[in-house]
C-alpha atoms as a PDB file:
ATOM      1  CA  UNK A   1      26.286-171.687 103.723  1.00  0.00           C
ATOM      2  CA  UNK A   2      26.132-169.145 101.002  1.00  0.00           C
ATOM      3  CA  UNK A   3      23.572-167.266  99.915  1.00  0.00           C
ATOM      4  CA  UNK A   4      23.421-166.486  96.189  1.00  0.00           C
ATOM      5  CA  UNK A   5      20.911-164.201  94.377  1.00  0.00           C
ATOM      6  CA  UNK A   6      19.513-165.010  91.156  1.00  0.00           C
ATOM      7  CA  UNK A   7      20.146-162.167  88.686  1.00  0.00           C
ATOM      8  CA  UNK A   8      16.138-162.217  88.782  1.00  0.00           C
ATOM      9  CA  UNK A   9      16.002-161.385  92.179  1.00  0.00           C
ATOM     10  CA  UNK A  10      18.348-158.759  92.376  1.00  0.00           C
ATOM     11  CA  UNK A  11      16.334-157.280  89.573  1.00  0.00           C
ATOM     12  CA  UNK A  12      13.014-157.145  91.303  1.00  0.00           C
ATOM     13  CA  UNK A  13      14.503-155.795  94.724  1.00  0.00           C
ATOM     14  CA  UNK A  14      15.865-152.864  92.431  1.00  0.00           C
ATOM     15  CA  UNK A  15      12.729-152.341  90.638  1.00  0.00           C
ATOM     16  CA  UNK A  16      10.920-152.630  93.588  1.00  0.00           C
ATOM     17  CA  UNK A  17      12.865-149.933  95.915  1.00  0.00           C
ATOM     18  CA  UNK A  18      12.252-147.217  92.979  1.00  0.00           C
ATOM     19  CA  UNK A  19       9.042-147.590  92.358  1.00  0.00           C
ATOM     20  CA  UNK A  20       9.180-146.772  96.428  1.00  0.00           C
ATOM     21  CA  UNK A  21      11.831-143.973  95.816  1.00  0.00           C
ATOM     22  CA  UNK A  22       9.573-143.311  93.265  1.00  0.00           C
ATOM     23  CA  UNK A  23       6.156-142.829  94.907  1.00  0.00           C
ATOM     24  CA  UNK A  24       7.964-141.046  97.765  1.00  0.00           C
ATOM     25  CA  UNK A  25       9.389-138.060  95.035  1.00  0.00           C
ATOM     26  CA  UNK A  26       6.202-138.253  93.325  1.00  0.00           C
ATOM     27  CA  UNK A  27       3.945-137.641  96.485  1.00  0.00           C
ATOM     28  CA  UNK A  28       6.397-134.696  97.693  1.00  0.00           C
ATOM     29  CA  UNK A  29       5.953-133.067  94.604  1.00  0.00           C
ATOM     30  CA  UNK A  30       1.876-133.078  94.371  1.00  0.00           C
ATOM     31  CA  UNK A  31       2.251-131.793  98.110  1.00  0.00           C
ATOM     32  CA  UNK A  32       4.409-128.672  97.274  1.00  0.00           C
ATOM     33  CA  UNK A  33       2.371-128.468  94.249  1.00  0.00           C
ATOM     34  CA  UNK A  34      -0.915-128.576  95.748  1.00  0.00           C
ATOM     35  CA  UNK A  35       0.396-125.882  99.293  1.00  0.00           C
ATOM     36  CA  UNK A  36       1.914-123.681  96.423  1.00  0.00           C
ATOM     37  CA  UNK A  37      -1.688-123.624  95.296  1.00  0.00           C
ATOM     38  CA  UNK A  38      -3.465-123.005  98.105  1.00  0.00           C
ATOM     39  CA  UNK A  39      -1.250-120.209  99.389  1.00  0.00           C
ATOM     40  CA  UNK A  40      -1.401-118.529  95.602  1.00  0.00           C
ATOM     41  CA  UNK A  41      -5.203-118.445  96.121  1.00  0.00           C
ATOM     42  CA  UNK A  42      -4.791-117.102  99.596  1.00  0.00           C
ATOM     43  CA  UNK A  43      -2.369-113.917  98.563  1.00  0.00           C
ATOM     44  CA  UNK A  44       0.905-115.906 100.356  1.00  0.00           C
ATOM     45  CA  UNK A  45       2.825-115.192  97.234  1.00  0.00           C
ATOM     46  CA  UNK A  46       6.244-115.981  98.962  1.00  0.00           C
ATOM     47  CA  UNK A  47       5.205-119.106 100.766  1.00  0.00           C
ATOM     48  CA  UNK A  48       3.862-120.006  97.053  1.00  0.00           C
ATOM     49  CA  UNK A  49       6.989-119.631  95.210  1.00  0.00           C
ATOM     50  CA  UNK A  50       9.050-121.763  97.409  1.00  0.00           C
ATOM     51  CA  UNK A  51       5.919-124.819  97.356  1.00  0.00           C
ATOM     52  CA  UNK A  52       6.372-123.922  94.113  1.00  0.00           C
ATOM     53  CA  UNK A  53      10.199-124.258  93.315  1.00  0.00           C
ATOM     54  CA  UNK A  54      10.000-127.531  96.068  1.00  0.00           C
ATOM     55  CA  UNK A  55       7.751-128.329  93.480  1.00  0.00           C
ATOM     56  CA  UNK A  56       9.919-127.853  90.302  1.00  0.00           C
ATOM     57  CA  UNK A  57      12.923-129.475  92.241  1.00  0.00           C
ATOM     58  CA  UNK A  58      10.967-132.650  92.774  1.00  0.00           C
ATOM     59  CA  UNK A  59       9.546-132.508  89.434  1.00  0.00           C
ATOM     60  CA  UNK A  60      13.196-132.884  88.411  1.00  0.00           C
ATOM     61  CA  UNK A  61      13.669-135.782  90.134  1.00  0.00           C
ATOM     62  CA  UNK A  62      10.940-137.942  88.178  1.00  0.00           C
ATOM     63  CA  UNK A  63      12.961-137.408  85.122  1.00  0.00           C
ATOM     64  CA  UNK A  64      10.680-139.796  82.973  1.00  0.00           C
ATOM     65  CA  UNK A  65       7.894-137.589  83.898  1.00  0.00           C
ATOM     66  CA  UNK A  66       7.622-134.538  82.059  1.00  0.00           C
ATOM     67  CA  UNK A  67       4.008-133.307  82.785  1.00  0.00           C
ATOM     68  CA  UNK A  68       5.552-132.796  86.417  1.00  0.00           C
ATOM     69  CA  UNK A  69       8.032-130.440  85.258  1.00  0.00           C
ATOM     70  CA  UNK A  70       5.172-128.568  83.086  1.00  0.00           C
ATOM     71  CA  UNK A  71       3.229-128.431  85.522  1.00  0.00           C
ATOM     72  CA  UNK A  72       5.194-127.119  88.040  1.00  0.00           C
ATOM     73  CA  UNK A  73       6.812-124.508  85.107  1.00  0.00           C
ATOM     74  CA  UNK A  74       3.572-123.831  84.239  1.00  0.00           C
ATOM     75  CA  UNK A  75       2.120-122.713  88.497  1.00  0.00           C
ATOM     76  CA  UNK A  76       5.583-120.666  88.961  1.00  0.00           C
ATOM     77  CA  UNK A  77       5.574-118.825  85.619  1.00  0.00           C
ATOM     78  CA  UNK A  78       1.886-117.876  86.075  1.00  0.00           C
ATOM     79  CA  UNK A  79       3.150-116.907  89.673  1.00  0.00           C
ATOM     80  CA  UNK A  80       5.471-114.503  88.074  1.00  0.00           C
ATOM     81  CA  UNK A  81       3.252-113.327  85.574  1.00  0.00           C
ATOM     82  CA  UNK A  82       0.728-112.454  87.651  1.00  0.00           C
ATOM     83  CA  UNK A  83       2.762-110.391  90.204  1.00  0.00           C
ATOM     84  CA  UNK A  84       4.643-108.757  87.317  1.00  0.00           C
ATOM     85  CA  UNK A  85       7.753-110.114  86.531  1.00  0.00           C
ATOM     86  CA  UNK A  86       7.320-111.225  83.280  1.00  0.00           C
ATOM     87  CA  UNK A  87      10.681-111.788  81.937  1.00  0.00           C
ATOM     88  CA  UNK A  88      11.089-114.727  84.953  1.00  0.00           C
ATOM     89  CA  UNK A  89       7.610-115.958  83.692  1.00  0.00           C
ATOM     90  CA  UNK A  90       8.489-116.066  80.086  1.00  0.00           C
ATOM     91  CA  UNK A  91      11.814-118.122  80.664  1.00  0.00           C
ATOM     92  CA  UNK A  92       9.652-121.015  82.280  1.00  0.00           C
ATOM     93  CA  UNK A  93       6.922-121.003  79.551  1.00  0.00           C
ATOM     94  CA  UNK A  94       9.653-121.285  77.132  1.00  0.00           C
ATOM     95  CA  UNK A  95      10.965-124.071  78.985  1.00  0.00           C
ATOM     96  CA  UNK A  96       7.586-125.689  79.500  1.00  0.00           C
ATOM     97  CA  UNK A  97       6.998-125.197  75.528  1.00  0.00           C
ATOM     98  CA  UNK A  98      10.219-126.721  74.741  1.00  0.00           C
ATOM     99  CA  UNK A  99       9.274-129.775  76.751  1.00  0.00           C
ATOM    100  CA  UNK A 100       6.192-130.009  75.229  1.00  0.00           C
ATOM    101  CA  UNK A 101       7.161-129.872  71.739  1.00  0.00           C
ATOM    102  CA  UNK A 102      10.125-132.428  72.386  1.00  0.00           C
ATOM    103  CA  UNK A 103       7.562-134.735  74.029  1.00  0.00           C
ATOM    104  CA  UNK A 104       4.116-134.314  72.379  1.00  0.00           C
ATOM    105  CA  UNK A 105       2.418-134.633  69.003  1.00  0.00           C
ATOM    106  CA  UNK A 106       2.536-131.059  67.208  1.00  0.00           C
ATOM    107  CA  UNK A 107      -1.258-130.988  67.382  1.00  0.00           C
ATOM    108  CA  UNK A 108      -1.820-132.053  70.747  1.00  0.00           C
ATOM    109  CA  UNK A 109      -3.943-130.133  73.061  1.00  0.00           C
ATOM    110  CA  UNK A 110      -1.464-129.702  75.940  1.00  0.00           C
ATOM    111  CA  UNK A 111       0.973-127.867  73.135  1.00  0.00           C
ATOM    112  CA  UNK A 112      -1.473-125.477  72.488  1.00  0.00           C
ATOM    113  CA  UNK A 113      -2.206-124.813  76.214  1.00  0.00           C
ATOM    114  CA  UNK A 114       1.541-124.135  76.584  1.00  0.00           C
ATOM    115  CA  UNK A 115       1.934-121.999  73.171  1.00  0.00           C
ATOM    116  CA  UNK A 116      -1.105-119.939  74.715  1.00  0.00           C
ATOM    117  CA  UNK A 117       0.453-119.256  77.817  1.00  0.00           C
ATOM    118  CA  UNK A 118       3.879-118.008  76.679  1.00  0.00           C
ATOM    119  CA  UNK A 119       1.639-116.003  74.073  1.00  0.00           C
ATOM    120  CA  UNK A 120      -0.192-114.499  77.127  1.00  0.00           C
ATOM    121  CA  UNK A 121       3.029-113.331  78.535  1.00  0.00           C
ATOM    122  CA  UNK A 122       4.733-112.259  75.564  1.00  0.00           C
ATOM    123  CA  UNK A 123       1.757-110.031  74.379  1.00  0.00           C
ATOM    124  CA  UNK A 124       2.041-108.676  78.041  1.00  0.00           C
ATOM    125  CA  UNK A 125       5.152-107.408  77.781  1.00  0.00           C
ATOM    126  CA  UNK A 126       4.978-106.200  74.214  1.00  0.00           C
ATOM    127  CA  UNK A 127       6.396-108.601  72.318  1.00  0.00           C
ATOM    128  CA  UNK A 128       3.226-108.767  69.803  1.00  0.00           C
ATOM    129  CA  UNK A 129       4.614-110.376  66.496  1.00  0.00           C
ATOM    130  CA  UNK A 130       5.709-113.327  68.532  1.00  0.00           C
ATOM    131  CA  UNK A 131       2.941-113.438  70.689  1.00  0.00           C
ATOM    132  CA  UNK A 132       0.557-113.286  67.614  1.00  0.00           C
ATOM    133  CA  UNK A 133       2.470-116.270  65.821  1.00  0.00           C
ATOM    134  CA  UNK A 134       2.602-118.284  69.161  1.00  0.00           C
ATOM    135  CA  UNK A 135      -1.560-117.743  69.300  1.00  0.00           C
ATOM    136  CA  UNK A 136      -2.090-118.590  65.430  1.00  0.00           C
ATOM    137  CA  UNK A 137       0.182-122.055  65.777  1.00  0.00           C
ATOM    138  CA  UNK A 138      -2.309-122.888  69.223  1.00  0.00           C
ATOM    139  CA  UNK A 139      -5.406-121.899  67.393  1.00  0.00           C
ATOM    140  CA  UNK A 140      -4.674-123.915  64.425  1.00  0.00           C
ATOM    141  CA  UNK A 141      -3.776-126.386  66.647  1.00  0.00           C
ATOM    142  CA  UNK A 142      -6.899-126.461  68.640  1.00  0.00           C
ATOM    143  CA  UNK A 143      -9.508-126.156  65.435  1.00  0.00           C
ATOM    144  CA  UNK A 144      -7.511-129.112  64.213  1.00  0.00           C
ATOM    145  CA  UNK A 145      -8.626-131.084  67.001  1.00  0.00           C
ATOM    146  CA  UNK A 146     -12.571-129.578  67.818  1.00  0.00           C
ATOM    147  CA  UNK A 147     -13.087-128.089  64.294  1.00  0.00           C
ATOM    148  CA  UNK A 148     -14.075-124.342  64.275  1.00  0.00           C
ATOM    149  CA  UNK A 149     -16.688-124.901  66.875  1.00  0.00           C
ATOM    150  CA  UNK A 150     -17.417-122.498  69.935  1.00  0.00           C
ATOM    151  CA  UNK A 151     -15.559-124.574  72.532  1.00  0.00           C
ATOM    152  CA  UNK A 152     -14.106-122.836  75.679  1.00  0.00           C
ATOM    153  CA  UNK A 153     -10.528-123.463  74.659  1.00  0.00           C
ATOM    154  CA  UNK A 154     -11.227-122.265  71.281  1.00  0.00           C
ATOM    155  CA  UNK A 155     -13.279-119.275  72.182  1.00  0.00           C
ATOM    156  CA  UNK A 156     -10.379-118.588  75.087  1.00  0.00           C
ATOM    157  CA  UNK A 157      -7.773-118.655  72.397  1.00  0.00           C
ATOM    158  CA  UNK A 158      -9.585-116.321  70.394  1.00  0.00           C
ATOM    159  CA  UNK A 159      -9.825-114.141  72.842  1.00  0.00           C
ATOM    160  CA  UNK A 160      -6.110-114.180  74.056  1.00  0.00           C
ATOM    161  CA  UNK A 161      -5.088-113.570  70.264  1.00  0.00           C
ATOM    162  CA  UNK A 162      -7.806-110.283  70.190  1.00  0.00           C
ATOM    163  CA  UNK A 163      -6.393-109.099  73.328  1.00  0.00           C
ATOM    164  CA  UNK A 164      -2.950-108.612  71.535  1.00  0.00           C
ATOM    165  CA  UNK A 165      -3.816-107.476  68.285  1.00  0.00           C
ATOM    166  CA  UNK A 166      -5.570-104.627  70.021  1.00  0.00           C
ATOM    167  CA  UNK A 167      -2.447-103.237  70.972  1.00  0.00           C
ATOM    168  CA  UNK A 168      -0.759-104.169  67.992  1.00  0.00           C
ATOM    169  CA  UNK A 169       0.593-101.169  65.352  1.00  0.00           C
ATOM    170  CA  UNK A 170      -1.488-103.208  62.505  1.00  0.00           C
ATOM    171  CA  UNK A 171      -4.753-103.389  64.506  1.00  0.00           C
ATOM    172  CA  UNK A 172      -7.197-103.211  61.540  1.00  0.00           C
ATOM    173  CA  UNK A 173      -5.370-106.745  59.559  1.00  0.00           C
ATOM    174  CA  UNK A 174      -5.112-108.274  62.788  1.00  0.00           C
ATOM    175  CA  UNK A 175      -8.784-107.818  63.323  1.00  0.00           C
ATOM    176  CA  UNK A 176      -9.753-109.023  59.855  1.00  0.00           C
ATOM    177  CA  UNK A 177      -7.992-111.641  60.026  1.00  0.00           C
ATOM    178  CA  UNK A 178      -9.638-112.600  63.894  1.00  0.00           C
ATOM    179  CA  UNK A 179     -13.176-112.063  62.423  1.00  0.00           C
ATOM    180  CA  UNK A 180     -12.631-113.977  59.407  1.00  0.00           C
ATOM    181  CA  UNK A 181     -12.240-117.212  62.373  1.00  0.00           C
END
């Protein structure tokens, strides 16, 4: 007797094993995401990059979902940033941004989270005319969405954008133009 499959069938068993293969990549990946946490709050900066490159590896894996790949660009670059090395931190922001801008709105809020951060880190190591363009485009961004109201991610862009144009050569225009917000 033979057995035959309808095309159906075959289907279903397929989509069925990767939404397991699926689950399994996705559940890794919060893991090493959420021990690359924990040991980044507890000073294990070692045993955090590798969750968090586990992390980025699996992230890979679920190539339809992007926010797993920001997010785990996103906990190693701010990883790197805050031990120092910014130039490995501003390579994944840019990547994170780039994802971001290929996969979002431009006037989405999670596009001005990511134009913040690489701001952050370029104003850190100097690079204040880029950094300063990178915080206008997220504050524009952000009143487009709340209006010019006092709202934490508003008021913490702000911020971020005062920050750099203190140590920028053209302090006093910066400032206007920061006040005038």
């Amino acid at each position: 007797m033979d057995t035959k499959f309808e095309p159906v069938s075959c289907l279903a068993m397929i989509v069925g094993v990767s939404a397991i293969c699926y689950g399994a990549i996705f559940f890794e990946w919060q893991s090493n995401e959420s021990q690359g946490l924990k040991a980044f709050e507890s000073h294990q900066y070692r045993e955090a990059e590798s969750c968090f490159k586990a992390g980025l590896r699996s992230a890979n894996k679920l190539s339809f979902n992007k926010d797993s790949v920001v997010i785990s660009l996103n906990n190693l670059a701010q990883l790197y940033a805050d031990r120092g090395n910014l130039a490995a931190a501003e390579s994944l922001y840019r990547r994170a941004l780039a994802i971001r801008e290929s996969e979002l709105c431009p006037n989405h809020a999670n596009l001005a989270a990511s134009l913040n951060n690489l701001a952050a880190v370029l104003a850190c190591g100097g690079k204040y005319e880029e950094a300063g363009i990178l915080y206008q485009r997220a504050l524009a961004i952000t009143e487009s969405k709340r209006g010019r109201q006092k709202e934490s991610r508003v008021t913490n862009v702000i911020v971020n954008q005062v920050e750099q144009h203190r140590h920028d050569v053209d302090f006093e225009k910066s400032y206007r133009v920061s006040e005038n917000r």
